[in-house]
PDB file of N, CA and C in Angstrom:
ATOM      1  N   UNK A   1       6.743  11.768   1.608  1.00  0.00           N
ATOM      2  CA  UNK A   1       5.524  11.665   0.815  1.00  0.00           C
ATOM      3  C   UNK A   1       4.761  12.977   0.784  1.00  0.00           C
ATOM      4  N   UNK A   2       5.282  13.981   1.500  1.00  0.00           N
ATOM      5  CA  UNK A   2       4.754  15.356   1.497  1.00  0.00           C
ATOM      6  C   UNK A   2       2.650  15.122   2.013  1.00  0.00           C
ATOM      7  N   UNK A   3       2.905  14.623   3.224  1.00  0.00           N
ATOM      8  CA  UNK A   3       1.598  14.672   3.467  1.00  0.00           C
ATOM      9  C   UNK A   3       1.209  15.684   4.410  1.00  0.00           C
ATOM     10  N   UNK A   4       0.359  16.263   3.690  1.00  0.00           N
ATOM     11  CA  UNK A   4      -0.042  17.816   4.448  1.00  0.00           C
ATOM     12  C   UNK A   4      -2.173  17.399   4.917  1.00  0.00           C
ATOM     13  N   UNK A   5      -2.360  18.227   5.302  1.00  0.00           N
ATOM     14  CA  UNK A   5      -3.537  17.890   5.450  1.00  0.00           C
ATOM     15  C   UNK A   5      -4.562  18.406   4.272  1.00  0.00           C
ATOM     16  N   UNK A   6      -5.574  17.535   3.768  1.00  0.00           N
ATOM     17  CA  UNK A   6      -6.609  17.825   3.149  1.00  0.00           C
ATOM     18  C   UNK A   6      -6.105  17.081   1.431  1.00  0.00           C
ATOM     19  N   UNK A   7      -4.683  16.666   1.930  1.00  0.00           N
ATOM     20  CA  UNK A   7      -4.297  15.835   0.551  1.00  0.00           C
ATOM     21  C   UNK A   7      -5.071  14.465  -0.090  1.00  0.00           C
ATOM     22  N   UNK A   8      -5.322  14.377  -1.209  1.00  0.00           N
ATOM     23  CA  UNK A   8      -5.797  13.594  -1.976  1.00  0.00           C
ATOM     24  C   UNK A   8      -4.332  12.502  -2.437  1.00  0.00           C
ATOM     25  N   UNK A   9      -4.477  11.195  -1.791  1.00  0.00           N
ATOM     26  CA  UNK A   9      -3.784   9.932  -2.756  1.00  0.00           C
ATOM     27  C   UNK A   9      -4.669   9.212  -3.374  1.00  0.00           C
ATOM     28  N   UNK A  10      -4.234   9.157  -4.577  1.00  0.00           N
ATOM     29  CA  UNK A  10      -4.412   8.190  -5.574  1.00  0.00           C
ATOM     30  C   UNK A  10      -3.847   6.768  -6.072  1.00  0.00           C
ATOM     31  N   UNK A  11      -4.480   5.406  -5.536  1.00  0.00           N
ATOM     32  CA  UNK A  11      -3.792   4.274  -6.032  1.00  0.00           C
ATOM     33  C   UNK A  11      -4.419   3.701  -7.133  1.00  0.00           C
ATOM     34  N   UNK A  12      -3.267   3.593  -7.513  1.00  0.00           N
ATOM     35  CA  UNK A  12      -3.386   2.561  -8.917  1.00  0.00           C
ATOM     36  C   UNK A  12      -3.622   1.408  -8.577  1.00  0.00           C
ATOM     37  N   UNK A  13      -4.267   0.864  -9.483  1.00  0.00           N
ATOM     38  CA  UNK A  13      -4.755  -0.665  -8.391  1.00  0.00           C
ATOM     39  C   UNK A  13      -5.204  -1.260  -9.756  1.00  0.00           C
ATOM     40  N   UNK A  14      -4.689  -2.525 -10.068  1.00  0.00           N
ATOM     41  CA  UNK A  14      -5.430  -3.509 -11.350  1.00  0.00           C
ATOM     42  C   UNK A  14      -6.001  -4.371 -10.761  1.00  0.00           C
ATOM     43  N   UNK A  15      -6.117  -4.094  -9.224  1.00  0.00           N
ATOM     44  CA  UNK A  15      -7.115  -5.677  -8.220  1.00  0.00           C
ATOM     45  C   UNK A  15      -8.403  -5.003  -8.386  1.00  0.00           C
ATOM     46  N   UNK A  16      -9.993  -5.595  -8.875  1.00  0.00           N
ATOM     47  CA  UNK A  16     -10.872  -5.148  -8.807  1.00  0.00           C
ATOM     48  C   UNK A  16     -11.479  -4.976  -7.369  1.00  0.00           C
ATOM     49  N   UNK A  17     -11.031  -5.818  -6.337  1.00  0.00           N
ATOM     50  CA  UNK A  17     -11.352  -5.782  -4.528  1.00  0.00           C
ATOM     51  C   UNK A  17     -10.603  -4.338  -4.533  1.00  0.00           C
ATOM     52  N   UNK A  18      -9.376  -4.546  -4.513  1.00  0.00           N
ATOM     53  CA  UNK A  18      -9.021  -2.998  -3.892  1.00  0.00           C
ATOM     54  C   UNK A  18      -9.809  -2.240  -4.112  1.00  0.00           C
ATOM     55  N   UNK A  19      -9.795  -1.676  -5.528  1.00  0.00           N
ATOM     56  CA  UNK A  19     -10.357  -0.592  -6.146  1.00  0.00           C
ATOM     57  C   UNK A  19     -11.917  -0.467  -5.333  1.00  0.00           C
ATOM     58  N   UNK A  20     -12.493  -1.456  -5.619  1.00  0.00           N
ATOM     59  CA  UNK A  20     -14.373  -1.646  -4.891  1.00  0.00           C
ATOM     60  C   UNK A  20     -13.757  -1.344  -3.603  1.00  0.00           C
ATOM     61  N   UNK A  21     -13.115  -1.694  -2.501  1.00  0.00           N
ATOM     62  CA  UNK A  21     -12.808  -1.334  -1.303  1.00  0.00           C
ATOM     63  C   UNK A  21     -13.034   0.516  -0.919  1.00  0.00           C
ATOM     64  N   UNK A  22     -11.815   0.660  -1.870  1.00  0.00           N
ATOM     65  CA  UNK A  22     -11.441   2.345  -1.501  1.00  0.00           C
ATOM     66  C   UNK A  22     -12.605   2.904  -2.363  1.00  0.00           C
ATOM     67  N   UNK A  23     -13.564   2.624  -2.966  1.00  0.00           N
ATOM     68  CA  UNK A  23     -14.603   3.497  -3.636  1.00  0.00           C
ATOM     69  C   UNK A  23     -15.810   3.308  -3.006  1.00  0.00           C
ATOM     70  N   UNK A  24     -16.028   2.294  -2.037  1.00  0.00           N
ATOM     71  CA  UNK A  24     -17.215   1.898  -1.389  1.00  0.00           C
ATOM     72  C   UNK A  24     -16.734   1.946  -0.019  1.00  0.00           C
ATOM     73  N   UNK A  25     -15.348   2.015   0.646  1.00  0.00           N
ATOM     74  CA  UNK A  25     -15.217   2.246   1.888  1.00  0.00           C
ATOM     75  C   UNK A  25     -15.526   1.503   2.407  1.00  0.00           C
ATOM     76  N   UNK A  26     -16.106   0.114   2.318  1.00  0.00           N
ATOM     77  CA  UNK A  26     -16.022  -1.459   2.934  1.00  0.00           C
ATOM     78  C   UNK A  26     -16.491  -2.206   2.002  1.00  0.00           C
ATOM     79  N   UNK A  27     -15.974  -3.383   2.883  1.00  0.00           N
ATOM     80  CA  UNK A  27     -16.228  -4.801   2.140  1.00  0.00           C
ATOM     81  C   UNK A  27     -17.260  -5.795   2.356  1.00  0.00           C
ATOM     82  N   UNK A  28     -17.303  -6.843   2.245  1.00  0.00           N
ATOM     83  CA  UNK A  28     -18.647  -7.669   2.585  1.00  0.00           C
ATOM     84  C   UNK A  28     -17.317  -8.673   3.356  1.00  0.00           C
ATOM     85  N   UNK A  29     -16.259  -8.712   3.419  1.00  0.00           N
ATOM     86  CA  UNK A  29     -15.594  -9.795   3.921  1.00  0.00           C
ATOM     87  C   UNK A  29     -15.282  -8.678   5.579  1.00  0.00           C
ATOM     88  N   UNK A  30     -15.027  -9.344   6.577  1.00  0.00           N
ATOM     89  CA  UNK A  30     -14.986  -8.994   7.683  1.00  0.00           C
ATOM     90  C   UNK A  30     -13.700  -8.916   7.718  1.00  0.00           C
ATOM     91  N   UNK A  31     -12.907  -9.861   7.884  1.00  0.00           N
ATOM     92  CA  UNK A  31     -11.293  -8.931   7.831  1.00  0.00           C
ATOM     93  C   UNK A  31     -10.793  -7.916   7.344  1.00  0.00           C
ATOM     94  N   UNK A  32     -11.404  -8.165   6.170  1.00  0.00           N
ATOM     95  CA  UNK A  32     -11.222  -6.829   5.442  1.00  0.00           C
ATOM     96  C   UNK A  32     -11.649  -5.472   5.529  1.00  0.00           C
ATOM     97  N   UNK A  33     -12.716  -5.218   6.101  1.00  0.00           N
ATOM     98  CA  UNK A  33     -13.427  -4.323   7.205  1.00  0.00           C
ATOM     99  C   UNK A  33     -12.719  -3.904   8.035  1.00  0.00           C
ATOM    100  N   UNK A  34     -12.127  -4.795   9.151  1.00  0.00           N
ATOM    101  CA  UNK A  34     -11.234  -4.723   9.826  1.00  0.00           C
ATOM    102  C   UNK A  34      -9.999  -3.995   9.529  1.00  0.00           C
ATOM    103  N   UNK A  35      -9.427  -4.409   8.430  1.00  0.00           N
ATOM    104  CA  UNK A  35      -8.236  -3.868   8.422  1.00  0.00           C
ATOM    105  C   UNK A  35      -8.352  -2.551   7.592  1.00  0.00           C
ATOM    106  N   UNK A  36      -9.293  -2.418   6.915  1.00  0.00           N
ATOM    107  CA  UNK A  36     -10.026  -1.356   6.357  1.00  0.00           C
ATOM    108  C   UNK A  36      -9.909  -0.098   7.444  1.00  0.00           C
ATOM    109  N   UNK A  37     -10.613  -0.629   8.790  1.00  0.00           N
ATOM    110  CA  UNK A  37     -11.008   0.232   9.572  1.00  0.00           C
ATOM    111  C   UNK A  37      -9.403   1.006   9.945  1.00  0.00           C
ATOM    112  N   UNK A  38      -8.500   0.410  10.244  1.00  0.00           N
ATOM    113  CA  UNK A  38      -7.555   0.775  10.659  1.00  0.00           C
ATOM    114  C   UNK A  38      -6.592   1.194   9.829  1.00  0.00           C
ATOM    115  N   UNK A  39      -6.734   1.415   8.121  1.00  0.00           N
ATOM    116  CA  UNK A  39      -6.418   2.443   7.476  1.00  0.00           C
ATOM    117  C   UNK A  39      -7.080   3.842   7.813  1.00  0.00           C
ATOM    118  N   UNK A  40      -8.538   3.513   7.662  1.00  0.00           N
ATOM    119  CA  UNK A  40      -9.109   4.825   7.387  1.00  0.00           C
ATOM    120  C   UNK A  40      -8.936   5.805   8.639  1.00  0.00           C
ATOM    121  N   UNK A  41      -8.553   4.704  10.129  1.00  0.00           N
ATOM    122  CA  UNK A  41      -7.990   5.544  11.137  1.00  0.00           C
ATOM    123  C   UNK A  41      -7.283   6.524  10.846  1.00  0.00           C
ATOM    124  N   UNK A  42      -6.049   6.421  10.037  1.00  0.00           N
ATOM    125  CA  UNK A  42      -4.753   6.855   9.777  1.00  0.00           C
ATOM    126  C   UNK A  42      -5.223   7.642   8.766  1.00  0.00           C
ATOM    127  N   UNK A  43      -5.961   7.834   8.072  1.00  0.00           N
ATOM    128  CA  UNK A  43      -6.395   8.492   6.947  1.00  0.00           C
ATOM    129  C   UNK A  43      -7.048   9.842   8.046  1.00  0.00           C
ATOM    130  N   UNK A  44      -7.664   9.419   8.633  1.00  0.00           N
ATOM    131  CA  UNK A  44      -8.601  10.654   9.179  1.00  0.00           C
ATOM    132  C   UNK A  44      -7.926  11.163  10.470  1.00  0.00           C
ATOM    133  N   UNK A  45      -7.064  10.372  10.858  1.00  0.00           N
ATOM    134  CA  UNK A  45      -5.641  11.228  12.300  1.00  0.00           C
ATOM    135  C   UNK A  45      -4.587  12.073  11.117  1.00  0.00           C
ATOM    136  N   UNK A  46      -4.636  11.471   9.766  1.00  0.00           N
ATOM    137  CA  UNK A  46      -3.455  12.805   9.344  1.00  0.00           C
ATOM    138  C   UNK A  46      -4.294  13.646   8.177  1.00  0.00           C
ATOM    139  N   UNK A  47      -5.461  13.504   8.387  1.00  0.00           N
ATOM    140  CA  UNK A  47      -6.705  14.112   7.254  1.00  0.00           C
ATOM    141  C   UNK A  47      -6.226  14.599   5.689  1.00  0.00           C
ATOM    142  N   UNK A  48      -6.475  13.377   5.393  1.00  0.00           N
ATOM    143  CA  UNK A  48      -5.630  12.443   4.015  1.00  0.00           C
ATOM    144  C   UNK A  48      -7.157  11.901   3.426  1.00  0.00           C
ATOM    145  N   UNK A  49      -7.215  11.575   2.216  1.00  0.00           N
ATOM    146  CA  UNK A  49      -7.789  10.714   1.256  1.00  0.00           C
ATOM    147  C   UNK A  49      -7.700   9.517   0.660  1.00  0.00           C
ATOM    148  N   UNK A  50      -7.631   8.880  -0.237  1.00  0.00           N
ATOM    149  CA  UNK A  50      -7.686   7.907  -0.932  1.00  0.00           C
ATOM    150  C   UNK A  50      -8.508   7.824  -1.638  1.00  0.00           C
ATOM    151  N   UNK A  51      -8.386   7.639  -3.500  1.00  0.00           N
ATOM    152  CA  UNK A  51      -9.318   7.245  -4.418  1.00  0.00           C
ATOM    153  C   UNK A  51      -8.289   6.809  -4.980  1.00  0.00           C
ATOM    154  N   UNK A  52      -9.232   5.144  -5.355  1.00  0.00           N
ATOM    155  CA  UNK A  52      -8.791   4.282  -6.505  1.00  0.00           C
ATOM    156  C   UNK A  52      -8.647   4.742  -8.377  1.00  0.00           C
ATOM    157  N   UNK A  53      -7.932   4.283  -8.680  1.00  0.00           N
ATOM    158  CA  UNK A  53      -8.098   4.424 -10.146  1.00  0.00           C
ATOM    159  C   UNK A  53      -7.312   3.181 -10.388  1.00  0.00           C
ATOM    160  N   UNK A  54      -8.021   2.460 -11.757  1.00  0.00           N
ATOM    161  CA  UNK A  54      -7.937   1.335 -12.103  1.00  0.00           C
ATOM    162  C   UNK A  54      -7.054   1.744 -13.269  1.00  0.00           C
ATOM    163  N   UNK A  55      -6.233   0.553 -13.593  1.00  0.00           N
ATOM    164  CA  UNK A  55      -4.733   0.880 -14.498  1.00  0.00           C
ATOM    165  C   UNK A  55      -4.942  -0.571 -14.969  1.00  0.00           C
ATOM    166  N   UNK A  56      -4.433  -1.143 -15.865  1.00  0.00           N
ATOM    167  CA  UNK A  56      -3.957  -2.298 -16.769  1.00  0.00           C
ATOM    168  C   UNK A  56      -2.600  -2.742 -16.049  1.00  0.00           C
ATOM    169  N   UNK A  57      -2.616  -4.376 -15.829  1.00  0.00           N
ATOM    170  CA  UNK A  57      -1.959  -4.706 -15.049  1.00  0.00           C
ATOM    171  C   UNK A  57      -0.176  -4.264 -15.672  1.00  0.00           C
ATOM    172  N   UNK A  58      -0.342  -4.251 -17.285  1.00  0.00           N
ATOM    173  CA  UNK A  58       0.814  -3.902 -17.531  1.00  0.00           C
ATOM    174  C   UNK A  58       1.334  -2.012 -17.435  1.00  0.00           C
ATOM    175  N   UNK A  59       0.469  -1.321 -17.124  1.00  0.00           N
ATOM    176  CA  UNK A  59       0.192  -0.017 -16.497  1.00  0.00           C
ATOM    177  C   UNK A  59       0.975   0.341 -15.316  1.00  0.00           C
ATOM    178  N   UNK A  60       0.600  -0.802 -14.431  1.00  0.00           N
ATOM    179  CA  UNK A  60       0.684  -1.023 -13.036  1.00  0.00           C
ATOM    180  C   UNK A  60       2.265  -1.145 -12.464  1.00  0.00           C
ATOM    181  N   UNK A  61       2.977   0.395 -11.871  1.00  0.00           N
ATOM    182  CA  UNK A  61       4.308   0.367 -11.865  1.00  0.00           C
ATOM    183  C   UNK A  61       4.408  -0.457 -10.857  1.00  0.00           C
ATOM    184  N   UNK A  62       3.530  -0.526  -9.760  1.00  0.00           N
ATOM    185  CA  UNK A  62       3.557  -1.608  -8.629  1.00  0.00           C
ATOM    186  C   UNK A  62       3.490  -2.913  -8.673  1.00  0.00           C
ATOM    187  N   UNK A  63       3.333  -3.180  -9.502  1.00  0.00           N
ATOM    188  CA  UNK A  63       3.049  -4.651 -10.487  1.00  0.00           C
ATOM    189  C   UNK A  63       3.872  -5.733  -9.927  1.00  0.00           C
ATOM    190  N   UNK A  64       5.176  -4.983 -10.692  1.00  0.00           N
ATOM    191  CA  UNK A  64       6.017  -5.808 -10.544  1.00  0.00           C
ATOM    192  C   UNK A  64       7.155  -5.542  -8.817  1.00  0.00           C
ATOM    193  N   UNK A  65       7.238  -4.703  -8.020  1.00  0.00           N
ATOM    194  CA  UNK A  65       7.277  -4.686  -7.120  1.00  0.00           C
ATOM    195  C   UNK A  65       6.630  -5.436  -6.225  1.00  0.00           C
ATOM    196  N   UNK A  66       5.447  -6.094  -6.464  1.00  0.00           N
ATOM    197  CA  UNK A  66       4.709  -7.139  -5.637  1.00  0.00           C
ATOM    198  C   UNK A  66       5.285  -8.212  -5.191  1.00  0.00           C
ATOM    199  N   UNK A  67       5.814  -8.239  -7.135  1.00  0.00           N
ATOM    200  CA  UNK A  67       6.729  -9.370  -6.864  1.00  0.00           C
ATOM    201  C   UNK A  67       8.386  -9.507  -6.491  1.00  0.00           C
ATOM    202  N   UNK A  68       8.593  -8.796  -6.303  1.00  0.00           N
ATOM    203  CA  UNK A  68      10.465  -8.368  -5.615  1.00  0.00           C
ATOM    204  C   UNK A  68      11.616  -7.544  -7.066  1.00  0.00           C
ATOM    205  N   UNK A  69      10.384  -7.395  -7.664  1.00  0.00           N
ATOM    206  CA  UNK A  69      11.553  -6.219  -9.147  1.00  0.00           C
ATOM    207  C   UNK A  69      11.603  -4.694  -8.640  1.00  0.00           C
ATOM    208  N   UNK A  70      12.682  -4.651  -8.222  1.00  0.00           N
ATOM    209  CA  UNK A  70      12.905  -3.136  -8.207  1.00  0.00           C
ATOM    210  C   UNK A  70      13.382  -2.824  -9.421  1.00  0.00           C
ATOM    211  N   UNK A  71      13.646  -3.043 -10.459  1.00  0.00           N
ATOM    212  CA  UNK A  71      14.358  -2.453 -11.445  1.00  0.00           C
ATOM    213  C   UNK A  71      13.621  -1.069 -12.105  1.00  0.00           C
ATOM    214  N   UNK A  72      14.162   0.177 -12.138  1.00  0.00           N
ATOM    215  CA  UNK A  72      13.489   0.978 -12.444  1.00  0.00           C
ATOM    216  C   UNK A  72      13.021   1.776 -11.244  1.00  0.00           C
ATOM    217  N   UNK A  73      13.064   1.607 -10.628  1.00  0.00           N
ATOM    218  CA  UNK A  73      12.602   2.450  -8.936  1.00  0.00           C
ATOM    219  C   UNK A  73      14.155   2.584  -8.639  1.00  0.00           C
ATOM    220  N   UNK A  74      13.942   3.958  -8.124  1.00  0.00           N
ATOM    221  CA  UNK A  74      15.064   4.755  -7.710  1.00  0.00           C
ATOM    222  C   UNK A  74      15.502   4.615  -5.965  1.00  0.00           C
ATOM    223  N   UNK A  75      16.839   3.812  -5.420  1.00  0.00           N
ATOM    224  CA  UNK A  75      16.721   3.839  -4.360  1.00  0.00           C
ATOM    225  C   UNK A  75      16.048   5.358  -3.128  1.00  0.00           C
ATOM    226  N   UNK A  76      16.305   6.306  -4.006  1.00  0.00           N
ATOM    227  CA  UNK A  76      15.634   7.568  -2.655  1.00  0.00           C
ATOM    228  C   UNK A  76      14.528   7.348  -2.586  1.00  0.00           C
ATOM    229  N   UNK A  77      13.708   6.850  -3.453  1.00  0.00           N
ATOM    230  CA  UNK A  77      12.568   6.737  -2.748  1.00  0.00           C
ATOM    231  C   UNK A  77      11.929   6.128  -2.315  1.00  0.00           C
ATOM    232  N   UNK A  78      13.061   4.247  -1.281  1.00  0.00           N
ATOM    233  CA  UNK A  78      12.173   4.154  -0.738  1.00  0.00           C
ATOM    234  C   UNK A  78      12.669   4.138   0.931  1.00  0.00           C
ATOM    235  N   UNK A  79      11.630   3.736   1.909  1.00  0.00           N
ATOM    236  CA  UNK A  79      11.590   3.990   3.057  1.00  0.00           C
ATOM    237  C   UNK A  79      11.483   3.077   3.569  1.00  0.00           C
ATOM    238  N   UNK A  80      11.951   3.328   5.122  1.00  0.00           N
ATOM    239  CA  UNK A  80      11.996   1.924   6.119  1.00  0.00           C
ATOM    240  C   UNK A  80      10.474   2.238   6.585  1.00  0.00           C
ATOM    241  N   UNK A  81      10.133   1.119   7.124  1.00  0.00           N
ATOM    242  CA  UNK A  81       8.826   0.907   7.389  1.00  0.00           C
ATOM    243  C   UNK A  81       9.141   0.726   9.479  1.00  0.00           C
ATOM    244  N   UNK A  82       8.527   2.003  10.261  1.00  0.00           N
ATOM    245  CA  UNK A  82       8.976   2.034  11.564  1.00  0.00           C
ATOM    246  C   UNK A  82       7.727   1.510  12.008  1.00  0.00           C
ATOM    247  N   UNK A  83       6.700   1.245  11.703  1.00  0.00           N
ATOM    248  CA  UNK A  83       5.466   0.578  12.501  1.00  0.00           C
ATOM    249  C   UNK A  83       4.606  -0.318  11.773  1.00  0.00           C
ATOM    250  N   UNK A  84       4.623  -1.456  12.312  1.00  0.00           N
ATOM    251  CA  UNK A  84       3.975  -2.887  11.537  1.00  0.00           C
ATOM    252  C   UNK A  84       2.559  -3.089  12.393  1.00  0.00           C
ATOM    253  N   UNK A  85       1.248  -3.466  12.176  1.00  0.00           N
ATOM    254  CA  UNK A  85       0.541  -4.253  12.844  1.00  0.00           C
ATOM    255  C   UNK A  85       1.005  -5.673  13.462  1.00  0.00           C
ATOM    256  N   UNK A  86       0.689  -5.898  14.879  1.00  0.00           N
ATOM    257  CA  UNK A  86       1.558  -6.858  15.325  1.00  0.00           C
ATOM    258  C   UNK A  86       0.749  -8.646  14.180  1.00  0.00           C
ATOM    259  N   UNK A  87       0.016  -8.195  13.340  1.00  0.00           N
ATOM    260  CA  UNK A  87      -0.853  -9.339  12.487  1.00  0.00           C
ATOM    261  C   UNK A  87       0.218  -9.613  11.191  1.00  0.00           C
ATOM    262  N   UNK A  88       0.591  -8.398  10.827  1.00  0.00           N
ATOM    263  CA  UNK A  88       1.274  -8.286   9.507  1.00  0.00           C
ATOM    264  C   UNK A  88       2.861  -8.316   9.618  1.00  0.00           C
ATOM    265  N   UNK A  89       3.570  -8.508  11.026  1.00  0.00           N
ATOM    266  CA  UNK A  89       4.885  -8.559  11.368  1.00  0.00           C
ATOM    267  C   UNK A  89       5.863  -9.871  10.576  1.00  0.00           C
ATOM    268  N   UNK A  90       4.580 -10.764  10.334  1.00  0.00           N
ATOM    269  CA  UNK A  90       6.140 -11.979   9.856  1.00  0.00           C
ATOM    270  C   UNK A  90       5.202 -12.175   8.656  1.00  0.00           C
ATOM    271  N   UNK A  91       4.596 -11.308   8.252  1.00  0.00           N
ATOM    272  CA  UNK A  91       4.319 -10.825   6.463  1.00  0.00           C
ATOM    273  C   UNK A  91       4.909 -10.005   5.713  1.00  0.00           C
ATOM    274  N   UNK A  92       6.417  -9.052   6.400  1.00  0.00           N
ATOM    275  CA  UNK A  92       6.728  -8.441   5.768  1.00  0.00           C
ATOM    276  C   UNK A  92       8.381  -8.359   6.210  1.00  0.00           C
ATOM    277  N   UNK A  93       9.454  -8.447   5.381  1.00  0.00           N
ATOM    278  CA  UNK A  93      10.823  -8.256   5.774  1.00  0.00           C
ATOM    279  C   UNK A  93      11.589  -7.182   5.725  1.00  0.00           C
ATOM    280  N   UNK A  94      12.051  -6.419   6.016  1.00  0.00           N
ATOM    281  CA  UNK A  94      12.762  -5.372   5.686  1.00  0.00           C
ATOM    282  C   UNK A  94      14.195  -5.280   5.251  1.00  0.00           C
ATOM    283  N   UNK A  95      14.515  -5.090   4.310  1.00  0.00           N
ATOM    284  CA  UNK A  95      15.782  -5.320   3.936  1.00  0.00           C
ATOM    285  C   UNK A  95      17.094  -3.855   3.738  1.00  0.00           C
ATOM    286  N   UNK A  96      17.802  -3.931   3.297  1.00  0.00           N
ATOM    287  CA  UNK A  96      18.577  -2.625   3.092  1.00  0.00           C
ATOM    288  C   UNK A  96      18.733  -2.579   1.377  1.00  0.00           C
ATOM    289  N   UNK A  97      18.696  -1.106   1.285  1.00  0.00           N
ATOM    290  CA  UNK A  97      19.040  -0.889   0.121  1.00  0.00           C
ATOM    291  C   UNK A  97      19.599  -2.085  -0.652  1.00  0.00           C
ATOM    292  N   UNK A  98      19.328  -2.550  -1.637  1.00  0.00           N
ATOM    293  CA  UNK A  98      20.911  -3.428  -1.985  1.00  0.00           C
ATOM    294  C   UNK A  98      21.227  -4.649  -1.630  1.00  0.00           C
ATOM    295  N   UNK A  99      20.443  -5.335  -0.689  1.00  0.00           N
ATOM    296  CA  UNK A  99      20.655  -6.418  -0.158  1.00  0.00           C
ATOM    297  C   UNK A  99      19.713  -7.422  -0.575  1.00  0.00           C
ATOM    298  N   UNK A 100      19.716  -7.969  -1.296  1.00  0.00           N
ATOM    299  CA  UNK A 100      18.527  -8.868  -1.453  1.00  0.00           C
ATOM    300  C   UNK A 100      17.850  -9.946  -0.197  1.00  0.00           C
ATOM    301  N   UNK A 101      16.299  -9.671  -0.178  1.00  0.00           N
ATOM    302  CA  UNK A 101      15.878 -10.335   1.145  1.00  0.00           C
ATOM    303  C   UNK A 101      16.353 -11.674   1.372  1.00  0.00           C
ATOM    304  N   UNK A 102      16.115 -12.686   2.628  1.00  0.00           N
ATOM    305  CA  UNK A 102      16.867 -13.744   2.724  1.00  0.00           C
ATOM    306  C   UNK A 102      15.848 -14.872   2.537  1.00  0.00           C
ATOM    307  N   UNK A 103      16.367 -15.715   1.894  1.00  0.00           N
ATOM    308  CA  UNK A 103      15.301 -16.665   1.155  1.00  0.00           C
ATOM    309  C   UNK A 103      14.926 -18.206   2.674  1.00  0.00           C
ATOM    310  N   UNK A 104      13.652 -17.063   3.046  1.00  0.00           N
ATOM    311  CA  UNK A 104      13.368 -18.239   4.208  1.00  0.00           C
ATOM    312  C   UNK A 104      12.131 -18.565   3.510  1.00  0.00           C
TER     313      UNK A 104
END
């Protein structure tokens, strides 16, 4: 992802919460705070950014990745995921290139 320090990311986001999140830097919901907090950790240990920009859901290349379409995404770019919050561990599966996840 070429993260150097003092870099600016930009997400596309058609959720109006996200977007209000990363432009106001909290929420009125407390979990979300929470887990807020422990991005912006990681944001400010590799002194990184984040600003929202709002896209049209049909805009939105992540869109359909939400929902399990890779079509059109190039396997190099994506990555194994080496560290989970122990909250978000059986929210997320990891699969291999090519393998479609297993329908539990």
């Amino acid at each position: 992802m070429n993260v150097r320090p003092g870099k600016l990311f930009y997400v596309n986001t058609d959720n109006t919460t996200t977007e209000a999140v990363i432009t106001k830097r909290r929420s009125n919901d407390m979990a979300v705070n929470s887990e807020w907090r422990n991005i912006q950790d990681v944001l400010i240990l590799n002194e990184v950014d984040l600003k929202a920009r709002r896209v049209c859901s049909a805009e939105n290349r992540a869109d359909g990745l939400s929902r399990g379409v890779t079509t059109g995404f190039r396997e190099s770019d994506r990555f194994t995921l080496s560290w989970l919050p122990l909250d978000l561990q059986d929210a997320f599966e990891q699969v291999e290139c090519g393998h479609p996840p297993s329908s539990s």
